[in-house]
Protein backbone atom coordinates (compact mmCIF):
# COMPACT_ATOMS: atom_id res chain seq x y z
CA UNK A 1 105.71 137.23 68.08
CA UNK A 2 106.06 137.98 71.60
CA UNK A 3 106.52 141.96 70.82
CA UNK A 4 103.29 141.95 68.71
CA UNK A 5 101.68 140.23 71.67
CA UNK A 6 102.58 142.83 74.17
CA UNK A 7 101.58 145.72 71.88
CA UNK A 8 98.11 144.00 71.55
CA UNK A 9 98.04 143.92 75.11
CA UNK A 10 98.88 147.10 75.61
CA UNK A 11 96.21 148.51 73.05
CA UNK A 12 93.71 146.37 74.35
CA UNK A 13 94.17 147.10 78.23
CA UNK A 14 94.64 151.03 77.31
CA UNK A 15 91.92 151.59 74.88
CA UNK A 16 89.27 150.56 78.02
CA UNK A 17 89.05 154.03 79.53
CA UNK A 18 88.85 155.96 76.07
CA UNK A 19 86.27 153.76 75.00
CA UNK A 20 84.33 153.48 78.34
CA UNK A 21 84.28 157.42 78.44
CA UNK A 22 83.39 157.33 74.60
CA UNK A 23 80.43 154.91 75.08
CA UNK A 24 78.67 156.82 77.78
CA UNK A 25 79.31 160.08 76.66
CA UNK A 26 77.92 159.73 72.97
CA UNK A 27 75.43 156.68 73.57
CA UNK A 28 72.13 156.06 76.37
CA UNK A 29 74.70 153.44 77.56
CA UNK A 30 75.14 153.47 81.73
CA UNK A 31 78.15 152.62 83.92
CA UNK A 32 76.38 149.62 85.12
CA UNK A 33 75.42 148.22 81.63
CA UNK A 34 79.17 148.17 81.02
CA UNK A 35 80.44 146.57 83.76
CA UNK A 36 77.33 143.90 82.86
CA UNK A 37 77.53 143.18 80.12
CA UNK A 38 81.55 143.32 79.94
CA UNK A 39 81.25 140.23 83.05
CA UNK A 40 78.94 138.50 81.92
CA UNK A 41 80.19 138.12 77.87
CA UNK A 42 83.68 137.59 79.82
CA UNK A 43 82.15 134.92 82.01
CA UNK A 44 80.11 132.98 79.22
CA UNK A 45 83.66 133.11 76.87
CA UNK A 46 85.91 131.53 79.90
CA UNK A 47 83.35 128.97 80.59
CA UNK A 48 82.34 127.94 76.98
CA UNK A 49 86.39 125.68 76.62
CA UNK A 50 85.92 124.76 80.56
CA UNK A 51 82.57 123.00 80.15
CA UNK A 52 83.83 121.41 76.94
CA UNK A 53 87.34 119.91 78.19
CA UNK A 54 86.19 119.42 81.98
CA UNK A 55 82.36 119.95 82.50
CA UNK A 56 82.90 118.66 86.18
CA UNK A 57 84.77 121.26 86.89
CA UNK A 58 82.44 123.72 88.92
CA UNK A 59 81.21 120.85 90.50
CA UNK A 60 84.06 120.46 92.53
CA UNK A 61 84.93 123.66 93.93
CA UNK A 62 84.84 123.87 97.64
CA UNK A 63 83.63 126.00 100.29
CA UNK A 64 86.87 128.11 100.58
CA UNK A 65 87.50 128.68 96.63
CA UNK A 66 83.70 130.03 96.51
CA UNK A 67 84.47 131.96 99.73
CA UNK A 68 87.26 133.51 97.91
CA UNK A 69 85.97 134.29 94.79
CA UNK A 70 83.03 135.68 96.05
CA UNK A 71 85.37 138.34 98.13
CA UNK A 72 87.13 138.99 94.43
CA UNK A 73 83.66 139.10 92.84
CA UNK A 74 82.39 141.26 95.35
CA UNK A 75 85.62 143.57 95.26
CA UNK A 76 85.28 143.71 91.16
CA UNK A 77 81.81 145.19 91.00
CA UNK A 78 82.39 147.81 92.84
CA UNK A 79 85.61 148.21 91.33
CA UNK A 80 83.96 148.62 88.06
CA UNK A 81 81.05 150.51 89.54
CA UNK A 82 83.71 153.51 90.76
CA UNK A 83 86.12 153.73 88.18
CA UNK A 84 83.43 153.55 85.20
CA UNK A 85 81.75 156.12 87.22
CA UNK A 86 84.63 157.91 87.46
CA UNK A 87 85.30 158.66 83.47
CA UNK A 88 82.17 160.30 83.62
CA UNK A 89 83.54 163.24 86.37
CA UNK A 90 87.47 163.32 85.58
CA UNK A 91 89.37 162.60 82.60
CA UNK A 92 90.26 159.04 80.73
CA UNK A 93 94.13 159.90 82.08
CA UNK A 94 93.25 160.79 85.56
CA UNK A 95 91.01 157.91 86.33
CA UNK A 96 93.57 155.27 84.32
CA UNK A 97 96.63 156.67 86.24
CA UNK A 98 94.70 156.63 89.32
CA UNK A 99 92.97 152.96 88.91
CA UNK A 100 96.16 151.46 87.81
CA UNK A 101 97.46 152.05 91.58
CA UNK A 102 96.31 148.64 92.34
CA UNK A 103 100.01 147.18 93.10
CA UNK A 104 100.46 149.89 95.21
CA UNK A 105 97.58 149.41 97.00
CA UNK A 106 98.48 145.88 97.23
CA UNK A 107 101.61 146.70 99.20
CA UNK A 108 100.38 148.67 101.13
CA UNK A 109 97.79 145.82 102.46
CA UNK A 110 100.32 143.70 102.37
CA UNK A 111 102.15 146.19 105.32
CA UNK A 112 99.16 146.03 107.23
CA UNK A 113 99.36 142.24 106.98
CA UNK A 114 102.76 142.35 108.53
CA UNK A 115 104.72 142.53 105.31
CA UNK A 116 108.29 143.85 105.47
CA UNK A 117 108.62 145.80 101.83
CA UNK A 118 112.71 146.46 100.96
CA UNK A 119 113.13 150.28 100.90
CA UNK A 120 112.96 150.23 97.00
CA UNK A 121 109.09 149.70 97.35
CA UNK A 122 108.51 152.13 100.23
CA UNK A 123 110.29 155.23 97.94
CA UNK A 124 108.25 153.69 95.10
CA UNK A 125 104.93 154.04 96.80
CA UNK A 126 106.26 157.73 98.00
CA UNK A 127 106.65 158.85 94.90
CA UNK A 128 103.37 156.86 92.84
CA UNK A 129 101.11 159.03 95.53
CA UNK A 130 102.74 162.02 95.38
CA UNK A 131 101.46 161.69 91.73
CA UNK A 132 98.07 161.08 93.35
CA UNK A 133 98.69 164.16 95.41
CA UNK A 134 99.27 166.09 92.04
CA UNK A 135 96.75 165.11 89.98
CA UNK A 136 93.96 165.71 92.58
CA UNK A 137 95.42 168.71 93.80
CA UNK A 138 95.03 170.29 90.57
CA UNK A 139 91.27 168.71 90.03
CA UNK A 140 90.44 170.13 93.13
CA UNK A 141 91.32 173.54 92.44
CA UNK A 142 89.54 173.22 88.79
CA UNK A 143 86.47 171.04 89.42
CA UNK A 144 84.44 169.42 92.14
CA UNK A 145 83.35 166.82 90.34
CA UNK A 146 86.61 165.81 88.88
CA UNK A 147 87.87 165.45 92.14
CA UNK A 148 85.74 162.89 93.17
CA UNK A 149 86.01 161.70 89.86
CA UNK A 150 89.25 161.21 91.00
CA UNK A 151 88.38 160.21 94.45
CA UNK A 152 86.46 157.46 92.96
CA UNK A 153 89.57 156.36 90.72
CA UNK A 154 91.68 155.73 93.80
CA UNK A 155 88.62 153.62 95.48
CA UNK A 156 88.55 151.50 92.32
CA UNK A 157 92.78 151.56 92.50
CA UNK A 158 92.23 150.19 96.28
CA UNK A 159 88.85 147.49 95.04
CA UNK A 160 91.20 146.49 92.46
CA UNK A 161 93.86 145.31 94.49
CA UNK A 162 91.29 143.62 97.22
CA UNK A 163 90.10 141.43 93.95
CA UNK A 164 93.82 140.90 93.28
CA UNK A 165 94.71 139.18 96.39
CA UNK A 166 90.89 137.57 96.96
CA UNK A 167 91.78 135.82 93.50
CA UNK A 168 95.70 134.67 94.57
CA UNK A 169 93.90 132.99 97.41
CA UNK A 170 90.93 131.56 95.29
CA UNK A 171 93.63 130.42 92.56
CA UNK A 172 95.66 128.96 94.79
CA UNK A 173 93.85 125.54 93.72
CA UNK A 174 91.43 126.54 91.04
CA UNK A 175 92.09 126.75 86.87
CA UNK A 176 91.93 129.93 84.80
CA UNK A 177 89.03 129.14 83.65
CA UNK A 178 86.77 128.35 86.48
CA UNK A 179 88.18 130.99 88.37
CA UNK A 180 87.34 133.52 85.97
CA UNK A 181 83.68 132.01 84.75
CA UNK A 182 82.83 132.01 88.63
CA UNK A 183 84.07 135.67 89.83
CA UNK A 184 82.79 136.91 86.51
CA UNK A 185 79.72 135.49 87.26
CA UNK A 186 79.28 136.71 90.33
CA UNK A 187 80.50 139.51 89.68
CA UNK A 188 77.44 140.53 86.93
CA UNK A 189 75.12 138.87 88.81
CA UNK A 190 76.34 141.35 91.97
CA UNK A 191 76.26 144.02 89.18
CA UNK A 192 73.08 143.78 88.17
CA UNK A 193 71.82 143.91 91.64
CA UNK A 194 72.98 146.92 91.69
CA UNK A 195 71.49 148.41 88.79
CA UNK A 196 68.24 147.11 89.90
CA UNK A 197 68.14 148.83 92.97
CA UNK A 198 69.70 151.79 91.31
CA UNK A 199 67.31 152.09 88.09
CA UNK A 200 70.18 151.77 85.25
CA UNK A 201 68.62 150.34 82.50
CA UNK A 202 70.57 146.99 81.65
CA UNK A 203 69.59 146.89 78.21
CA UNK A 204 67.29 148.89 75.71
CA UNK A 205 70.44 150.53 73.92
CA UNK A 206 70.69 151.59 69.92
CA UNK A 207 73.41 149.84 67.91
CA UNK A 208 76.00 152.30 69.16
CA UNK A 209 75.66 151.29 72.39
CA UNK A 210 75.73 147.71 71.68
CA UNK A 211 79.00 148.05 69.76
CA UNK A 212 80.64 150.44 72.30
CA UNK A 213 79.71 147.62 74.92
CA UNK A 214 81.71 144.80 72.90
CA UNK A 215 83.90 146.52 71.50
CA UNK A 216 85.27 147.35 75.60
CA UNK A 217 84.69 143.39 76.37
CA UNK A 218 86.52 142.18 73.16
CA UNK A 219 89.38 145.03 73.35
CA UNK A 220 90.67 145.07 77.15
CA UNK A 221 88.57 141.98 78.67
CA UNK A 222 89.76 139.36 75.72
CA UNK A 223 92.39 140.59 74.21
CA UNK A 224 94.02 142.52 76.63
CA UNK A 225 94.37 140.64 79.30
CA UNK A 226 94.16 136.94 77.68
CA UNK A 227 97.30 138.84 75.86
CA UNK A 228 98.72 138.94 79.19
CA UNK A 229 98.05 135.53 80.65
CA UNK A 230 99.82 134.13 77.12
CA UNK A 231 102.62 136.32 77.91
CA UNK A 232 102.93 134.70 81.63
CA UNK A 233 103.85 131.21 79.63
CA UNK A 234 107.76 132.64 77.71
CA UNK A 235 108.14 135.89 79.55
CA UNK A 236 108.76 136.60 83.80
CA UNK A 237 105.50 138.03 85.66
CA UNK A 238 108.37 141.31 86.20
CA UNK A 239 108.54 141.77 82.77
CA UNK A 240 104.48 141.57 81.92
CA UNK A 241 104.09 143.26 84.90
CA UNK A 242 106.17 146.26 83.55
CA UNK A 243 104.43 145.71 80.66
CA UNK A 244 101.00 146.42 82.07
CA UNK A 245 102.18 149.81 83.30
CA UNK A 246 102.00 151.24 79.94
CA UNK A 247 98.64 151.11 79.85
CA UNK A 248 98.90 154.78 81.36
CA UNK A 249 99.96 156.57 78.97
CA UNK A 250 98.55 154.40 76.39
CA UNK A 251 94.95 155.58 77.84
CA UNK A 252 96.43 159.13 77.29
CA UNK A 253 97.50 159.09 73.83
CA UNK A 254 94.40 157.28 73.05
CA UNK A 255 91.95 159.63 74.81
CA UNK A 256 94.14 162.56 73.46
CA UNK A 257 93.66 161.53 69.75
CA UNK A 258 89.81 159.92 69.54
CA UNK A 259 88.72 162.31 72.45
CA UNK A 260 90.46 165.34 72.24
CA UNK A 261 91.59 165.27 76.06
CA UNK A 262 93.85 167.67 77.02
CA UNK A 263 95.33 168.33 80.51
CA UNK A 264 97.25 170.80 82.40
CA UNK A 265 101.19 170.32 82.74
CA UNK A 266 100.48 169.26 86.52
CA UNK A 267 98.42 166.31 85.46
CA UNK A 268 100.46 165.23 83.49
CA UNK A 269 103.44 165.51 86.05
CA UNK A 270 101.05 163.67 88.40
CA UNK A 271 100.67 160.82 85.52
CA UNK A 272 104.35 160.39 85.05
CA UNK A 273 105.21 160.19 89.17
CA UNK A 274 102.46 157.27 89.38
CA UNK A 275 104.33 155.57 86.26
CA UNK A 276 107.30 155.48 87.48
CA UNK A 277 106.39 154.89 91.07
CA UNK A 278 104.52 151.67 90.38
CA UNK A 279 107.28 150.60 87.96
CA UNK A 280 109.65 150.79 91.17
CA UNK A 281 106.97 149.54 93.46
CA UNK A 282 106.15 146.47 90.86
CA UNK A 283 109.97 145.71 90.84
CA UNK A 284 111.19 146.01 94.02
CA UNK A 285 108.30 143.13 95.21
CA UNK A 286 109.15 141.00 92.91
CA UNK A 287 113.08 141.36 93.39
CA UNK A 288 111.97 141.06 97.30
CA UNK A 289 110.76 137.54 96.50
CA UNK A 290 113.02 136.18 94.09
CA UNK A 291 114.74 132.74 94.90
CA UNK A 292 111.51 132.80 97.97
CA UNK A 293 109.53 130.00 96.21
CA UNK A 294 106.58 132.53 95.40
CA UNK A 295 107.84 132.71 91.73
CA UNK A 296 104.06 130.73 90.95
CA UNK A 297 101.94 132.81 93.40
CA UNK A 298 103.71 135.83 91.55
CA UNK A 299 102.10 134.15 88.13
CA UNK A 300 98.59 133.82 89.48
CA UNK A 301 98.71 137.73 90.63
CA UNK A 302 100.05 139.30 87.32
CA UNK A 303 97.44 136.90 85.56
CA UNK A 304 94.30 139.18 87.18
CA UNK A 305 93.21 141.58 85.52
CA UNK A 306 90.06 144.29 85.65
CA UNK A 307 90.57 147.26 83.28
């Protein structure tokens, strides 16, 4: 059961960036309508079993949870607002690879922090950006706009992480479920801000856009990653972590065959380097903190997800 689980997960948290890029490029759709929509439906499904089981939940969260998930809600928008941008200007692959760099970015916070990382993670973040230094490099000599496509990627890799430790903090004290309802929350109403002041239409779509705008919530934001968060119950947060990872080339195979994406060898290259530097990165942290008594903090981070 487990195995069907993970490959669920896996389809779910890969098919995000083909069917983002799909949505906007054959629908009236915008960026900003997705990342709405997408928080909002995911905010109104988490809070729907918290309001039923424990409807005094919200009132009790204090002044530092809200402080906390308002830095993760604020971190998520524009996380969404770059990388859905992005798969407009570079390819599904490129801005996947590039936005799943969000444990590396996390390290490398972590460093400035005063973290000491073993020397397993250090040669694993090496080698994840020289990917980054492959797969722009080639972008750059091809396209302007798929390098900051690209560009943009990495800023939502680097927003991604920020909402990743902003929510360790917040869930240091607060449920699944009122964590999530509140930075989702915030998070659309941030959004929507956003596309006010930017004049992207909220709503106003045909049918096609409607369904391309659940089918992203229902594929990555409830089945992929509430996939995941089972997962954390009978497997190690290593293991789903790992896990996770495949989304890149998932995205890949799944933008190659609905989208007909192809890329050159070096992108490809690029994609492979950030694979298997993360996968290093991701195991070399949590070898680092084995037997440390962070085993639960390590549960709370692998539960967050954003694409």
């Amino acid at each position: 059961m487990n195995l069907l689980i993970a490959a669920l997960g896996v389809l779910g948290v890969a098919s995000s960036g083909p069917l983002i890029a799909g949505t906007l490029g054959a629908t009236s759709v915008t960026a900003l309508a997705i990342a709405f929509w997408r928080n909002a439906i995911g905010a109104a499904a988490m809070a729907l079993p918290v309001v039923i089981k424990e409807p005094k939940a919200f009132g009790r969260i204090n002044r530092r949870e809200f402080g906390w998930s308002a830095m993760a809600a604020v971190a998520l928008a524009f996380h969404f607002a770059c990388f859905i941008t992005a798969l407009q200007l570079t390819s599904v692959a490129a801005a996947t690879a590039l936005v799943c760099l969000q444990s590396a970015w996390i390290a490398v916070f972590q460093m400035f922090r005063g973290t000491r990382h073993r020397w397993p993670v250090l040669i694993g973040l090496g080698i994840a950006f020289v990917g980054v230094a492959a797969i722009t490099g080639f972008d750059m000599g091809s396209s302007p706009e798929a390098l900051l496509g690209d560009l943009l990627a990495v800023a939502g890799g680097a927003l991604a992480g920020l909402y990743t430790l902003a929510g360790g903090k917040a869930r240091q004290s607060m449920a699944t479920g009122t964590y999530t309802t509140l930075c989702y929350g915030m998070c659309a109403a941030l959004v929507a801000l956003m596309a006010l002041v930017s004049g992207q239409p909220l709503s106003g779509f045909d049918a096609g856009g409607w369904l391309g705008i659940i089918a992203i919530t229902v594929c990555a934001q409830l089945v992929g990653h509430t996939a995941f968060n089972h997962l954390l119950a009978t497997m190690s947060p290593l293991l789903v972590s790992m896990i996770i990872l495949l989304e890149i080339p998932g995205a890949a195979i799944l933008a190659a065959i609905f989208l007909n994406e192809t890329l050159p060898a070096g992108t490809y290259a690029g994609l492979t380097l950030i694979l298997a530097g993360l996968a290093v990165v991701v195991a070399g942290q949590r070898r680092g903190r084995a037997g440390s008594g962070k085993d639960e903090a390590d549960r709370r981070e692998a539960e967050l997800g954003t694409d």
